[in-house]
PDB file of N, CA and C in Angstrom:
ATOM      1  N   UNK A   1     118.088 114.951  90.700  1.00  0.00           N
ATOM      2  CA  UNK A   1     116.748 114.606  90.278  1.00  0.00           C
ATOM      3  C   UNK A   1     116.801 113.297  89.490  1.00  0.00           C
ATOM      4  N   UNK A   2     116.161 112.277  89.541  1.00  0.00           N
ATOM      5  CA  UNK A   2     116.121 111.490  89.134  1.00  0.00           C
ATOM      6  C   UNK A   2     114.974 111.336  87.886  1.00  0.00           C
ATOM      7  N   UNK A   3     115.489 110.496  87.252  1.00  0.00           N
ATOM      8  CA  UNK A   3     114.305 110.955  85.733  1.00  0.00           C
ATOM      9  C   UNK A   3     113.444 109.904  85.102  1.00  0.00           C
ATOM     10  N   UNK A   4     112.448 110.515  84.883  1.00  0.00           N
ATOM     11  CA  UNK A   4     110.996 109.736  84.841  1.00  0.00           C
ATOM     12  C   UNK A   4     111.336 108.494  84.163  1.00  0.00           C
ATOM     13  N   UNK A   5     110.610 107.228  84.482  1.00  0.00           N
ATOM     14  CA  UNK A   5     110.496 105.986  82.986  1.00  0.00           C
ATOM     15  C   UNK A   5     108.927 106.260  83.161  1.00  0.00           C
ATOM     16  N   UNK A   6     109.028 106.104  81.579  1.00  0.00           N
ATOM     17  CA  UNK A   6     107.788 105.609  81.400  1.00  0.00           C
ATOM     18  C   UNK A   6     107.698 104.376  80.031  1.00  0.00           C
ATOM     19  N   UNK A   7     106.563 103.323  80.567  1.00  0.00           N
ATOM     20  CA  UNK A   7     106.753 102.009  79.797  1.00  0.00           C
ATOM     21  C   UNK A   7     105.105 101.748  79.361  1.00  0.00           C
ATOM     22  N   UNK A   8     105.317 101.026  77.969  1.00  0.00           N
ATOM     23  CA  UNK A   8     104.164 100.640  78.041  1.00  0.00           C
ATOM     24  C   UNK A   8     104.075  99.152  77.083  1.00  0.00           C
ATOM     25  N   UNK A   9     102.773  98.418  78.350  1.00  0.00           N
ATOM     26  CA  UNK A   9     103.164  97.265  77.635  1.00  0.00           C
ATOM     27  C   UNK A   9     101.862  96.959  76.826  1.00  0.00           C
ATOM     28  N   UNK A  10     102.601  96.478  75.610  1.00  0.00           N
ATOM     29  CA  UNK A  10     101.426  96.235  74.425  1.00  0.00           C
ATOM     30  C   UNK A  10     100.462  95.090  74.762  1.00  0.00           C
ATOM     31  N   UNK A  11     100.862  93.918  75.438  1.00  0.00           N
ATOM     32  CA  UNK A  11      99.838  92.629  75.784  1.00  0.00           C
ATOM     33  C   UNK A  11      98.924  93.023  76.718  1.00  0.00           C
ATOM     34  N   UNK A  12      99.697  94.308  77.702  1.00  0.00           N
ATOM     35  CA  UNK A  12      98.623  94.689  78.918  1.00  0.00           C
ATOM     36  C   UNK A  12      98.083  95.375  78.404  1.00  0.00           C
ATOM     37  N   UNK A  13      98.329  96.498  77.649  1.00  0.00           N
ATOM     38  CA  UNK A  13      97.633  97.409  77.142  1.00  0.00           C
ATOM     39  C   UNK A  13      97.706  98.333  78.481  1.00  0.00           C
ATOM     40  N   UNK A  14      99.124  98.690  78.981  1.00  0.00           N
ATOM     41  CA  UNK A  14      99.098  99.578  80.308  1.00  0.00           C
ATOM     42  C   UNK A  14     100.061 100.560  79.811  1.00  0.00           C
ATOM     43  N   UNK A  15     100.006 101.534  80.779  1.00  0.00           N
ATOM     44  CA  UNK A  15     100.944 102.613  80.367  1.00  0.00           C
ATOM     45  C   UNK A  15     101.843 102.826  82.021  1.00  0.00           C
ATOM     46  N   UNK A  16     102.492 102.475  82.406  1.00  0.00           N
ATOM     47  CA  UNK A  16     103.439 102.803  83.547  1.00  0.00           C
ATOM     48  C   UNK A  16     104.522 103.718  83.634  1.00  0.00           C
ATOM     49  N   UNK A  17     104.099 104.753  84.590  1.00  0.00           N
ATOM     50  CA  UNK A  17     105.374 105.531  84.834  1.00  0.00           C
ATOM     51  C   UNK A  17     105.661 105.710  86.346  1.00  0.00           C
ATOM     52  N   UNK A  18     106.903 105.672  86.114  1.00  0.00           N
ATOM     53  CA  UNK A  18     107.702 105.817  87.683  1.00  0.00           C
ATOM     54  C   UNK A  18     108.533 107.064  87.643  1.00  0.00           C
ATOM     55  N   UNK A  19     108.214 107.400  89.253  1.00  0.00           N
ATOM     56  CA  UNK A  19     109.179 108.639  89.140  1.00  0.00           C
ATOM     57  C   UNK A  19     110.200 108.053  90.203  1.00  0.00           C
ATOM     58  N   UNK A  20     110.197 107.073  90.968  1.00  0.00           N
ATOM     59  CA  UNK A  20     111.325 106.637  91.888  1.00  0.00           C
ATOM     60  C   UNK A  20     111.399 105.061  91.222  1.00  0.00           C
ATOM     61  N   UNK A  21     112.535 104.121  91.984  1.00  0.00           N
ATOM     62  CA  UNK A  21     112.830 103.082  91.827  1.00  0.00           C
ATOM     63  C   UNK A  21     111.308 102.092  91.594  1.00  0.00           C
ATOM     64  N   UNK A  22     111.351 101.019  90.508  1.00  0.00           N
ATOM     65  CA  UNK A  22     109.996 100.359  90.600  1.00  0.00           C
ATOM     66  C   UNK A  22     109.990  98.951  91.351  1.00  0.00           C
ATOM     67  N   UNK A  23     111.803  99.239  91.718  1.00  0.00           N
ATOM     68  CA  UNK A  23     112.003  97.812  92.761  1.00  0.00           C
ATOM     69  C   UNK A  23     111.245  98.406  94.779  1.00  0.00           C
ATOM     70  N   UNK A  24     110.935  99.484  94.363  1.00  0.00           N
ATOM     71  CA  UNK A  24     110.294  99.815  95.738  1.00  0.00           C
ATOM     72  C   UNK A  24     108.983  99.682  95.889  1.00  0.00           C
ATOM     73  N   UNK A  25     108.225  99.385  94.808  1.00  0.00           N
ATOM     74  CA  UNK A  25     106.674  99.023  95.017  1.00  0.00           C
ATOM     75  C   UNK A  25     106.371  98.478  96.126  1.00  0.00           C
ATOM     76  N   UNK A  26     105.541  98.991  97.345  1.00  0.00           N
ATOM     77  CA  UNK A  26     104.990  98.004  98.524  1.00  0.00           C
ATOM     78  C   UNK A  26     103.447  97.906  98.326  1.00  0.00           C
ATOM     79  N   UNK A  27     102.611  98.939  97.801  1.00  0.00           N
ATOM     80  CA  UNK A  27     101.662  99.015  97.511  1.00  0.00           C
ATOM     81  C   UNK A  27     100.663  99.283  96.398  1.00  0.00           C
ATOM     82  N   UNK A  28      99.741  99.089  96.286  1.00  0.00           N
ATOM     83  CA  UNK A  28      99.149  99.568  95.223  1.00  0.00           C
ATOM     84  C   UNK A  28      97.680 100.188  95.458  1.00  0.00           C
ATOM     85  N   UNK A  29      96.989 100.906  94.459  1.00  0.00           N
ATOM     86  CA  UNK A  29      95.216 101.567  95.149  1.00  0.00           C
ATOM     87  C   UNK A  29      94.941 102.020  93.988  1.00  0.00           C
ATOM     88  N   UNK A  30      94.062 101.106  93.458  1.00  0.00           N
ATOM     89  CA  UNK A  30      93.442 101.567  92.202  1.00  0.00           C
ATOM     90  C   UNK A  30      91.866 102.159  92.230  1.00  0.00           C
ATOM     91  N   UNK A  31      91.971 103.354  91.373  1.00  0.00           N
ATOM     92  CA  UNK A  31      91.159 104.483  91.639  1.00  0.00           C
ATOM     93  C   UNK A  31      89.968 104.055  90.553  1.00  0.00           C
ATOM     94  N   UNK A  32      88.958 104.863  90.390  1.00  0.00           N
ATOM     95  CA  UNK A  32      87.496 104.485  89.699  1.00  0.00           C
ATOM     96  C   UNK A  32      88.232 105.101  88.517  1.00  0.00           C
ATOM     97  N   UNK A  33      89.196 105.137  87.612  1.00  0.00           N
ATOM     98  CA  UNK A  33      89.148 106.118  86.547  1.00  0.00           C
ATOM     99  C   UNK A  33      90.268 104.893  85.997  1.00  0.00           C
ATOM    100  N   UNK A  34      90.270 103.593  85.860  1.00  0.00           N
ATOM    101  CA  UNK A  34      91.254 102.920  85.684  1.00  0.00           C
ATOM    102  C   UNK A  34      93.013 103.369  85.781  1.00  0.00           C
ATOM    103  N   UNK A  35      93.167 103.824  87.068  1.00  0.00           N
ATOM    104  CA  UNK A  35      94.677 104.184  87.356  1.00  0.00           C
ATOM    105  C   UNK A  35      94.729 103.349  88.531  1.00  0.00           C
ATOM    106  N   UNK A  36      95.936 103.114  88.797  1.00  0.00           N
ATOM    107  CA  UNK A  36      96.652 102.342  89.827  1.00  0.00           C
ATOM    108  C   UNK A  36      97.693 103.415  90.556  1.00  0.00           C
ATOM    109  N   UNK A  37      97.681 103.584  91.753  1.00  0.00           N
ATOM    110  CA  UNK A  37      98.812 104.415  92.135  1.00  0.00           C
ATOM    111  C   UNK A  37      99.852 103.687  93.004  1.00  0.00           C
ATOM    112  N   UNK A  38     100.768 103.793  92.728  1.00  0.00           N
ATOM    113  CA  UNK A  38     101.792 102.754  93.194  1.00  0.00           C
ATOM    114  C   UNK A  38     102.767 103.751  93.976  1.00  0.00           C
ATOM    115  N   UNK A  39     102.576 102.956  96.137  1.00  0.00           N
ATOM    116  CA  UNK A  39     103.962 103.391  96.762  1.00  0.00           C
ATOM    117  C   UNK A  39     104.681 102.661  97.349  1.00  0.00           C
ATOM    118  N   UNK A  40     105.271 103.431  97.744  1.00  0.00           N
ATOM    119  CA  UNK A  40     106.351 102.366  98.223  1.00  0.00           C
ATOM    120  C   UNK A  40     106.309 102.356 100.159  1.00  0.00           C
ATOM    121  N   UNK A  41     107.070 101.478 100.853  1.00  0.00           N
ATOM    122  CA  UNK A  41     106.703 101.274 101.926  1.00  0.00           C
ATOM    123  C   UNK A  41     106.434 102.791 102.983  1.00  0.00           C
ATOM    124  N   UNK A  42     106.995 103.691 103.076  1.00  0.00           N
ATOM    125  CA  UNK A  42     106.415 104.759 103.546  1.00  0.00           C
ATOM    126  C   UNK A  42     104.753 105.650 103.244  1.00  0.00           C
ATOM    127  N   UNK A  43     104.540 105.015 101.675  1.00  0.00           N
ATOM    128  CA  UNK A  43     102.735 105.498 101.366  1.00  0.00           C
ATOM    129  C   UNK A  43     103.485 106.404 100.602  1.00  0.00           C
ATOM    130  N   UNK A  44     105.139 106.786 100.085  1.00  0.00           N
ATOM    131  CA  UNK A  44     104.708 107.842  99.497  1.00  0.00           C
ATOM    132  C   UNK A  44     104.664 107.195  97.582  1.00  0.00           C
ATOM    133  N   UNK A  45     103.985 107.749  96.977  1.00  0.00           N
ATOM    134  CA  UNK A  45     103.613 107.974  95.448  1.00  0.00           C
ATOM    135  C   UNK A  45     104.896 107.632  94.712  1.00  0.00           C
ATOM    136  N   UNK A  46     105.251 106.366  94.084  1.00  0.00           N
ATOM    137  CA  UNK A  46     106.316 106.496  93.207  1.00  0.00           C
ATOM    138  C   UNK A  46     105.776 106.083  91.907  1.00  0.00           C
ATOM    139  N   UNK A  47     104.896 106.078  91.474  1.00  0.00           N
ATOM    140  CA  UNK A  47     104.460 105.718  90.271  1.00  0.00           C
ATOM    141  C   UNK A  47     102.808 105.691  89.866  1.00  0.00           C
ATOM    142  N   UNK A  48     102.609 105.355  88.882  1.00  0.00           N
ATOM    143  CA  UNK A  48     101.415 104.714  88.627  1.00  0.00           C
ATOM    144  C   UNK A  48     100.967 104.525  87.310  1.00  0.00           C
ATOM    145  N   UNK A  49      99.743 103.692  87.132  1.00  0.00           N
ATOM    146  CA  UNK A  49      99.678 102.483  86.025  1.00  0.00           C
ATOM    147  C   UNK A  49      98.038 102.618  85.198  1.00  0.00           C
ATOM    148  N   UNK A  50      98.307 103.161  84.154  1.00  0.00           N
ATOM    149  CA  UNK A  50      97.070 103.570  83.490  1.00  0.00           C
ATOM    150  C   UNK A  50      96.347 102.380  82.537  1.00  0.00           C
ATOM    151  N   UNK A  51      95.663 101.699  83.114  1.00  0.00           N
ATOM    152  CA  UNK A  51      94.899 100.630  82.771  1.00  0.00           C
ATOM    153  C   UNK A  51      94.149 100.556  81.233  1.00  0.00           C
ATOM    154  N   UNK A  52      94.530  99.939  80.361  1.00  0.00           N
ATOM    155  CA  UNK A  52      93.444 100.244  78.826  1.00  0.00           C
ATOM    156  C   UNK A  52      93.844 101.345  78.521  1.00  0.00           C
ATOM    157  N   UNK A  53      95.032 101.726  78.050  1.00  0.00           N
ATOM    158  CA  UNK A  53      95.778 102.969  78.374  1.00  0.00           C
ATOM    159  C   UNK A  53      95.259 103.406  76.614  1.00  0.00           C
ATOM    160  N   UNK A  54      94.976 102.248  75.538  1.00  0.00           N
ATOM    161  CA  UNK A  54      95.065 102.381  74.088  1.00  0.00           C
ATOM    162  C   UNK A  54      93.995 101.785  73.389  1.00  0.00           C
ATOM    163  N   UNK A  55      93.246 102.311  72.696  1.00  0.00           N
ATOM    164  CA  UNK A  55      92.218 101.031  71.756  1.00  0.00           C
ATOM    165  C   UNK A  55      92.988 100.134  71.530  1.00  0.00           C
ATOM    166  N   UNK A  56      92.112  98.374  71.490  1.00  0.00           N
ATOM    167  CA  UNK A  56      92.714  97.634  71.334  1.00  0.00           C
ATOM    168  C   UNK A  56      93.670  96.979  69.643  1.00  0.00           C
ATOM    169  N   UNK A  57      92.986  97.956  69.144  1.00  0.00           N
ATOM    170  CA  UNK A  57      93.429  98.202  67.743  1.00  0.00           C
ATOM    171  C   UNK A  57      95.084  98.849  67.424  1.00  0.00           C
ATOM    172  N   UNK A  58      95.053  99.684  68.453  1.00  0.00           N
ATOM    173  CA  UNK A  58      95.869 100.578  68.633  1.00  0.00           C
ATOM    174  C   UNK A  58      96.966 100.126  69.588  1.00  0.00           C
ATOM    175  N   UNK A  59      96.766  99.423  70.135  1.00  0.00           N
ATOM    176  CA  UNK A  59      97.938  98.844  70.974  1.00  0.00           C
ATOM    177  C   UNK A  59      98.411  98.095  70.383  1.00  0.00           C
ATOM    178  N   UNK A  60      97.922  97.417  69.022  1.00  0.00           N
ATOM    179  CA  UNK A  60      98.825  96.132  69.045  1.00  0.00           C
ATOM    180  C   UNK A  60     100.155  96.571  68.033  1.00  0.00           C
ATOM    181  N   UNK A  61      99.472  98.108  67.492  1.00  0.00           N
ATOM    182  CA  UNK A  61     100.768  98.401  66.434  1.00  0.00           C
ATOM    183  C   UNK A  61     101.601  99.722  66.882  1.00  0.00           C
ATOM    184  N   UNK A  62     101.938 100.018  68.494  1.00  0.00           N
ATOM    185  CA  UNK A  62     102.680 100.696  68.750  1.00  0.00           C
ATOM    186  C   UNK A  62     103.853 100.331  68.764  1.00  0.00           C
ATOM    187  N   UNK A  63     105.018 101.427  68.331  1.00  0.00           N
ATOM    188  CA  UNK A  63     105.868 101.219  68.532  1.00  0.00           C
ATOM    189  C   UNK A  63     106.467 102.038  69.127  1.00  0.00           C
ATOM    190  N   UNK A  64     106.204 103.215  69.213  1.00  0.00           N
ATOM    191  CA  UNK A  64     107.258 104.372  69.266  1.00  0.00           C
ATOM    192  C   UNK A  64     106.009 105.343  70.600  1.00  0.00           C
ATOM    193  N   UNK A  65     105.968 105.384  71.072  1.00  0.00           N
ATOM    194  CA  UNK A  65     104.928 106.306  72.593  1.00  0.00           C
ATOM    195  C   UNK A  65     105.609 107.477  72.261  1.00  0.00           C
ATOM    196  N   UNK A  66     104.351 108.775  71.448  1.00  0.00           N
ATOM    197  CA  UNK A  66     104.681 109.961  71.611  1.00  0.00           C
ATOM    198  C   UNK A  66     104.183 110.773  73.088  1.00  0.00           C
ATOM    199  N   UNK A  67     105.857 111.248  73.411  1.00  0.00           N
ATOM    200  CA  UNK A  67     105.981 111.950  74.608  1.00  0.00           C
ATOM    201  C   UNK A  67     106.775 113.178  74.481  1.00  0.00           C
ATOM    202  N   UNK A  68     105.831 114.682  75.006  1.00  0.00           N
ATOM    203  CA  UNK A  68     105.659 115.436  75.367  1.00  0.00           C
ATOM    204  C   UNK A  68     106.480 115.937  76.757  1.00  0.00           C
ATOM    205  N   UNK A  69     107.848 116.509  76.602  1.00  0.00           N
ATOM    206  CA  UNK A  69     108.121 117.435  78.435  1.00  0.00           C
ATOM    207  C   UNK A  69     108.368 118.790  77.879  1.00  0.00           C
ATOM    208  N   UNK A  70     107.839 119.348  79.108  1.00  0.00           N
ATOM    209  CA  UNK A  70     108.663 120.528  79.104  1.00  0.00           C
ATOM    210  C   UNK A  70     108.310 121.065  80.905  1.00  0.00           C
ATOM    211  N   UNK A  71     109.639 122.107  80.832  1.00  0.00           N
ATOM    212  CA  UNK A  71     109.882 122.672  82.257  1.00  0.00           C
ATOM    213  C   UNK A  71     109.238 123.907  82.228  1.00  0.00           C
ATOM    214  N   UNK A  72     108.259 123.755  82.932  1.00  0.00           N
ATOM    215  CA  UNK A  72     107.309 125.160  83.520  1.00  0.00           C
ATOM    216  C   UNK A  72     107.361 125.939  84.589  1.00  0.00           C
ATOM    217  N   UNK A  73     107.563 127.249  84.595  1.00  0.00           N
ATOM    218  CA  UNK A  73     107.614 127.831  85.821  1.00  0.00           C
ATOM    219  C   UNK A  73     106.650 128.892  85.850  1.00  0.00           C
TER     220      UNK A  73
END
């Protein structure tokens, strides 16, 4: 299994996560809810990109992205 990144950039004010390689991006399709879904040349889903992800107040003094996993069955 390969394991999630997730990035976020403070100038974009985006939140990106990939669940496969992000050197495979072929496409992109951004949805009415400011998300981007990003695949790769087969169409399948390796990521995607949450647009205005933070108030702009709030983005400029992140440092640390609280993140939440856990394994559910």
């Amino acid at each position: 299994m390969k394991p999630i990144k997730v990035f976020f950039d403070r100038a974009g004010n985006t939140l990106n996560v990939w669940f496969d390689d992000p050197e495979k991006e072929y496409t992109s399709e951004e949805t009415s809810e400011e998300v981007v879904l990003v695949k790769d040349k087969d169409g399948k889903l390796i990521g995607f990109e949450v647009l205005n992800y933070l108030a702009a107040d709030e983005a400029k003094n992140v440092t640390v992205l609280p993140i939440e996993s856990a394994v559910v069955s």
